[in-house]
C-alpha atoms as a PDB file:
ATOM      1  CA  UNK A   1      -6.507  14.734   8.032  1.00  0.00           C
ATOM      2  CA  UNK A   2      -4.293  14.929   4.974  1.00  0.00           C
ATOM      3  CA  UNK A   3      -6.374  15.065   1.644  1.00  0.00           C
ATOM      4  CA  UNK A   4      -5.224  15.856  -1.980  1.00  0.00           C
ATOM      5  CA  UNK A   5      -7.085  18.053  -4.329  1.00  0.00           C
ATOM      6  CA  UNK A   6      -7.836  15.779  -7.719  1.00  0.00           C
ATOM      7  CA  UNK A   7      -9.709  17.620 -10.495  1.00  0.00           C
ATOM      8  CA  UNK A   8     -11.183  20.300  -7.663  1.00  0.00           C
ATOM      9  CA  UNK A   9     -12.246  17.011  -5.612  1.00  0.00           C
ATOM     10  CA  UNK A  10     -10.608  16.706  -2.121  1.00  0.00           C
ATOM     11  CA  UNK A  11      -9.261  13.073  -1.961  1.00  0.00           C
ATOM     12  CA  UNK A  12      -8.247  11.917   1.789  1.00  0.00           C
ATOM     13  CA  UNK A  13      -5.012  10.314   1.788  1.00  0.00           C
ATOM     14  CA  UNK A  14      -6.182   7.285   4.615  1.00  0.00           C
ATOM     15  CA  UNK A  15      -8.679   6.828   1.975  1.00  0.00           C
ATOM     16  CA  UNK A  16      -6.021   6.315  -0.743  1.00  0.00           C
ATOM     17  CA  UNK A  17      -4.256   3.949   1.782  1.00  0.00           C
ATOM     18  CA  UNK A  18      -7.040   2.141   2.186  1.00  0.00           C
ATOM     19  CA  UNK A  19      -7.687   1.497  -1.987  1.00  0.00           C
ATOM     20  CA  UNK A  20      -4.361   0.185  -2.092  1.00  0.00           C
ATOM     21  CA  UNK A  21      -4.088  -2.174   0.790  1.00  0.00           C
ATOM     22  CA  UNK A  22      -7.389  -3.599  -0.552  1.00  0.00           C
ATOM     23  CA  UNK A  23      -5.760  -3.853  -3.777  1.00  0.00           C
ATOM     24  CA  UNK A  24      -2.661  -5.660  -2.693  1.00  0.00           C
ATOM     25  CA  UNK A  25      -4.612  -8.188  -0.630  1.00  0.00           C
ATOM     26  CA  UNK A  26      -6.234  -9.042  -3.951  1.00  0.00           C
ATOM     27  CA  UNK A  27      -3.394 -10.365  -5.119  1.00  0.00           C
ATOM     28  CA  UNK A  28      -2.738 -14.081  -5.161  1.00  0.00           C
ATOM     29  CA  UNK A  29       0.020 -14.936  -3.328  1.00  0.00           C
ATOM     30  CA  UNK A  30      -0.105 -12.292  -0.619  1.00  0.00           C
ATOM     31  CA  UNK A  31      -0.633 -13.537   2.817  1.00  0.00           C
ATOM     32  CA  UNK A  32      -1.206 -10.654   4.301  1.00  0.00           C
ATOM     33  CA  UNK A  33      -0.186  -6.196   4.812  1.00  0.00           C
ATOM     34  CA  UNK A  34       3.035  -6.206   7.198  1.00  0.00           C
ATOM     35  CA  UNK A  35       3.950  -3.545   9.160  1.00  0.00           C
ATOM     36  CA  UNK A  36       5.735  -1.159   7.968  1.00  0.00           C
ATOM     37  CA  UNK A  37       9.099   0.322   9.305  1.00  0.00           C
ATOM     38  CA  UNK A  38       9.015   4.208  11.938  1.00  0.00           C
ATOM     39  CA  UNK A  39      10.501   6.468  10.216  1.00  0.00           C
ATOM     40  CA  UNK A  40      12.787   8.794  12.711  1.00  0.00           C
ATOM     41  CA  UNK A  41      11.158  11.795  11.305  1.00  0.00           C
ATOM     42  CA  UNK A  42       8.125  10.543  12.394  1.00  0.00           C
ATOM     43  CA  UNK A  43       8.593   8.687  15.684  1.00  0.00           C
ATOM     44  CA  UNK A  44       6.501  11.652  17.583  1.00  0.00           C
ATOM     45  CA  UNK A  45       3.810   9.905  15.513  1.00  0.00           C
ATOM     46  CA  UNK A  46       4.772   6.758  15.702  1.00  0.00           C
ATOM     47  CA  UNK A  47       2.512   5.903  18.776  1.00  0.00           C
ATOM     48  CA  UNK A  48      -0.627   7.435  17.572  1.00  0.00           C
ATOM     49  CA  UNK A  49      -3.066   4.777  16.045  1.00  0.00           C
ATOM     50  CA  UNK A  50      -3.647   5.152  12.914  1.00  0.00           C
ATOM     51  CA  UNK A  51      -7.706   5.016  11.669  1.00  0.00           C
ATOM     52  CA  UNK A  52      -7.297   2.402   9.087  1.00  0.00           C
ATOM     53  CA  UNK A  53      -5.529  -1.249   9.833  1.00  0.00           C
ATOM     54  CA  UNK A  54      -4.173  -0.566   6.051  1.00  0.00           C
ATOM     55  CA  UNK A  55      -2.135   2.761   7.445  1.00  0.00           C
ATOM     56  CA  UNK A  56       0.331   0.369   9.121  1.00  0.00           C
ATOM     57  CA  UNK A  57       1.698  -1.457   6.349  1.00  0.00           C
ATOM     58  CA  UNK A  58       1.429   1.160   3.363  1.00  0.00           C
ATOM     59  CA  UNK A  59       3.305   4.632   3.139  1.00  0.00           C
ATOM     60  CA  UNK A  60       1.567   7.288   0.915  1.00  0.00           C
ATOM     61  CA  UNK A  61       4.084   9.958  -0.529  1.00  0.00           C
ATOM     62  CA  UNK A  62       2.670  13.038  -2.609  1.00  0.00           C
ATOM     63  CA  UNK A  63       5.606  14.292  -5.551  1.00  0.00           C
ATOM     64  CA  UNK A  64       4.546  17.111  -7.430  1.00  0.00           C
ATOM     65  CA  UNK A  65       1.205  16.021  -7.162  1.00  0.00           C
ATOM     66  CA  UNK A  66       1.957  11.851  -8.105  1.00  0.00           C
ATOM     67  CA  UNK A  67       1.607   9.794  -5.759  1.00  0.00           C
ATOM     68  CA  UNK A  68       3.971   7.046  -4.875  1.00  0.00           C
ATOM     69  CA  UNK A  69       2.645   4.241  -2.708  1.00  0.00           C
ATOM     70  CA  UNK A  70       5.289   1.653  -0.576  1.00  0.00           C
ATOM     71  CA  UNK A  71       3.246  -1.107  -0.044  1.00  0.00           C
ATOM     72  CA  UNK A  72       4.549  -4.092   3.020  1.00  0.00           C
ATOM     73  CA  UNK A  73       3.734  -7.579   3.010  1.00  0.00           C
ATOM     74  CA  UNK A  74       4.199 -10.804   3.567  1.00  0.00           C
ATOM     75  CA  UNK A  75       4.143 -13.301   0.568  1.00  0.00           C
ATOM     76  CA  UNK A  76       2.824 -17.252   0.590  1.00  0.00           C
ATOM     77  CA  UNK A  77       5.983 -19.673   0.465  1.00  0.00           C
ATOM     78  CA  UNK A  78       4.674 -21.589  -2.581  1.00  0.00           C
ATOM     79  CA  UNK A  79       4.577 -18.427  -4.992  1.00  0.00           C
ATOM     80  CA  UNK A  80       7.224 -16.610  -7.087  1.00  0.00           C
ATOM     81  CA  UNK A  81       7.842 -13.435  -5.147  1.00  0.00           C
ATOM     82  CA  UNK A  82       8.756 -11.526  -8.263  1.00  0.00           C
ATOM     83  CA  UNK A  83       5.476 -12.700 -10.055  1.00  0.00           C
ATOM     84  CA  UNK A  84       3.516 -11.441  -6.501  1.00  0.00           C
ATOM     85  CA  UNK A  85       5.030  -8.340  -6.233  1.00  0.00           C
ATOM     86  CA  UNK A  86       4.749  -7.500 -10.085  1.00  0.00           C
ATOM     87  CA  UNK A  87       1.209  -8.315  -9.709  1.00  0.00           C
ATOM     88  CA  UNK A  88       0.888  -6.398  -6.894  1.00  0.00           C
ATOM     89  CA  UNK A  89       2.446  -3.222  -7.892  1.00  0.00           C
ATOM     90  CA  UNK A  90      -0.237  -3.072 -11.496  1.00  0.00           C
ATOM     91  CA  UNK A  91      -3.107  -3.392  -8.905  1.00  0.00           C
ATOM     92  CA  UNK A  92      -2.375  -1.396  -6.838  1.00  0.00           C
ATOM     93  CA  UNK A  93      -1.780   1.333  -9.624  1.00  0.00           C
ATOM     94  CA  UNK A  94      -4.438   0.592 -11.830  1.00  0.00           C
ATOM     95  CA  UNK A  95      -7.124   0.786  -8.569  1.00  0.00           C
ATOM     96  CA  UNK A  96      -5.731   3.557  -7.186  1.00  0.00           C
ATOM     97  CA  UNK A  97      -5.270   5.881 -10.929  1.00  0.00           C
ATOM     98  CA  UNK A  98      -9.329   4.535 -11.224  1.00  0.00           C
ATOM     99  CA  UNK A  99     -10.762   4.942  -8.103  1.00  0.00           C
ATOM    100  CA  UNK A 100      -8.953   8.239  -7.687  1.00  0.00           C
ATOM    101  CA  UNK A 101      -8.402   9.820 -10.842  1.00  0.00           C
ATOM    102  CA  UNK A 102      -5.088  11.106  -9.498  1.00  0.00           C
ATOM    103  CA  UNK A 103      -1.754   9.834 -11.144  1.00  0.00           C
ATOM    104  CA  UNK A 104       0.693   7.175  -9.399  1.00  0.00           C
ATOM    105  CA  UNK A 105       4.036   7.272  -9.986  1.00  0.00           C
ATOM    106  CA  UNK A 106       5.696   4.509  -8.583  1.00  0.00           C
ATOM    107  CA  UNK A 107       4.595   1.830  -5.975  1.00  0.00           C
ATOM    108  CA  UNK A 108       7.182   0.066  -4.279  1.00  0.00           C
ATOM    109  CA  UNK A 109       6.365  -3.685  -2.838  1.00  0.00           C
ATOM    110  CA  UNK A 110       8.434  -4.305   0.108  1.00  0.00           C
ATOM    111  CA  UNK A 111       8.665  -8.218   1.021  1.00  0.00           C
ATOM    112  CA  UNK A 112       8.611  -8.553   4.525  1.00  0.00           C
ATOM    113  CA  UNK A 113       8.052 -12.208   5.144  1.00  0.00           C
ATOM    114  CA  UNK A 114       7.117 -15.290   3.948  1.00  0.00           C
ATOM    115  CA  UNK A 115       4.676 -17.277   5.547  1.00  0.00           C
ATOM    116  CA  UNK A 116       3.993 -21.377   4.935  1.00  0.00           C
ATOM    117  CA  UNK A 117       1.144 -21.931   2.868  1.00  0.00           C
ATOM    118  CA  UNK A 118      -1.800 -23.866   4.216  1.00  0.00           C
ATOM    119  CA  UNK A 119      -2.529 -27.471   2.967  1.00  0.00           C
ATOM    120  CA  UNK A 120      -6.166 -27.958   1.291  1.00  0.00           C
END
């Protein structure tokens, strides 16, 4: 269990992971968390499950004590991906630096796929 220490508070990082997948998916647009790519580095882990569904699609990265976030999804077809992932990446940031108090520097949206949109 991986944690971060934020103003003398321990922080876990699945917890992190989980405030920004809930963040993304608050995003209009986004369909849905994709999953992400295995590392090489990290293939002996690759086949352990993970204790959050949000672990799959988002990779946290500690630098000097920022964090930086690469969030997957997959995007609705009737939305401007730019717009979605713009979106995405100041919610993600802004609920993360909030809920956390720790500093983010840099959250990367990865587009995955696009999925049709569902007629009302």
């Amino acid at each position: 269990m991986s944690e971060n220490k934020i103003n003398g508070v321990a922080v876990n990082n699945e917890a992190i992971v989980q405030i920004a997948g809930l963040a993304a998916l608050e995003i209009e647009g986004v369909a849905g968390l994709a999953k992400r790519p295995v590392e090489i580095k990290s293939l002996k882990n690759a086949f352990k499950t993970p204790k959050t569904a949000h672990a799959k699609s988002i990779a946290l990265t500690v630098d000097n004590g920022a964090l930086i976030l690469d969030v997957y999804l997959n995007v609705l077809d009737n939305v401007k991906v730019k717009t979605v992932a713009e979106n995405v990446q100041l919610n993600v940031k802004d609920k993360v630096q909030s809920m956390t108090g720790s500093a983010v520097a840099r959250v990367n949206v990865h587009v995955d796929d696009v999925t049709v949109a569902e007629a009302e």
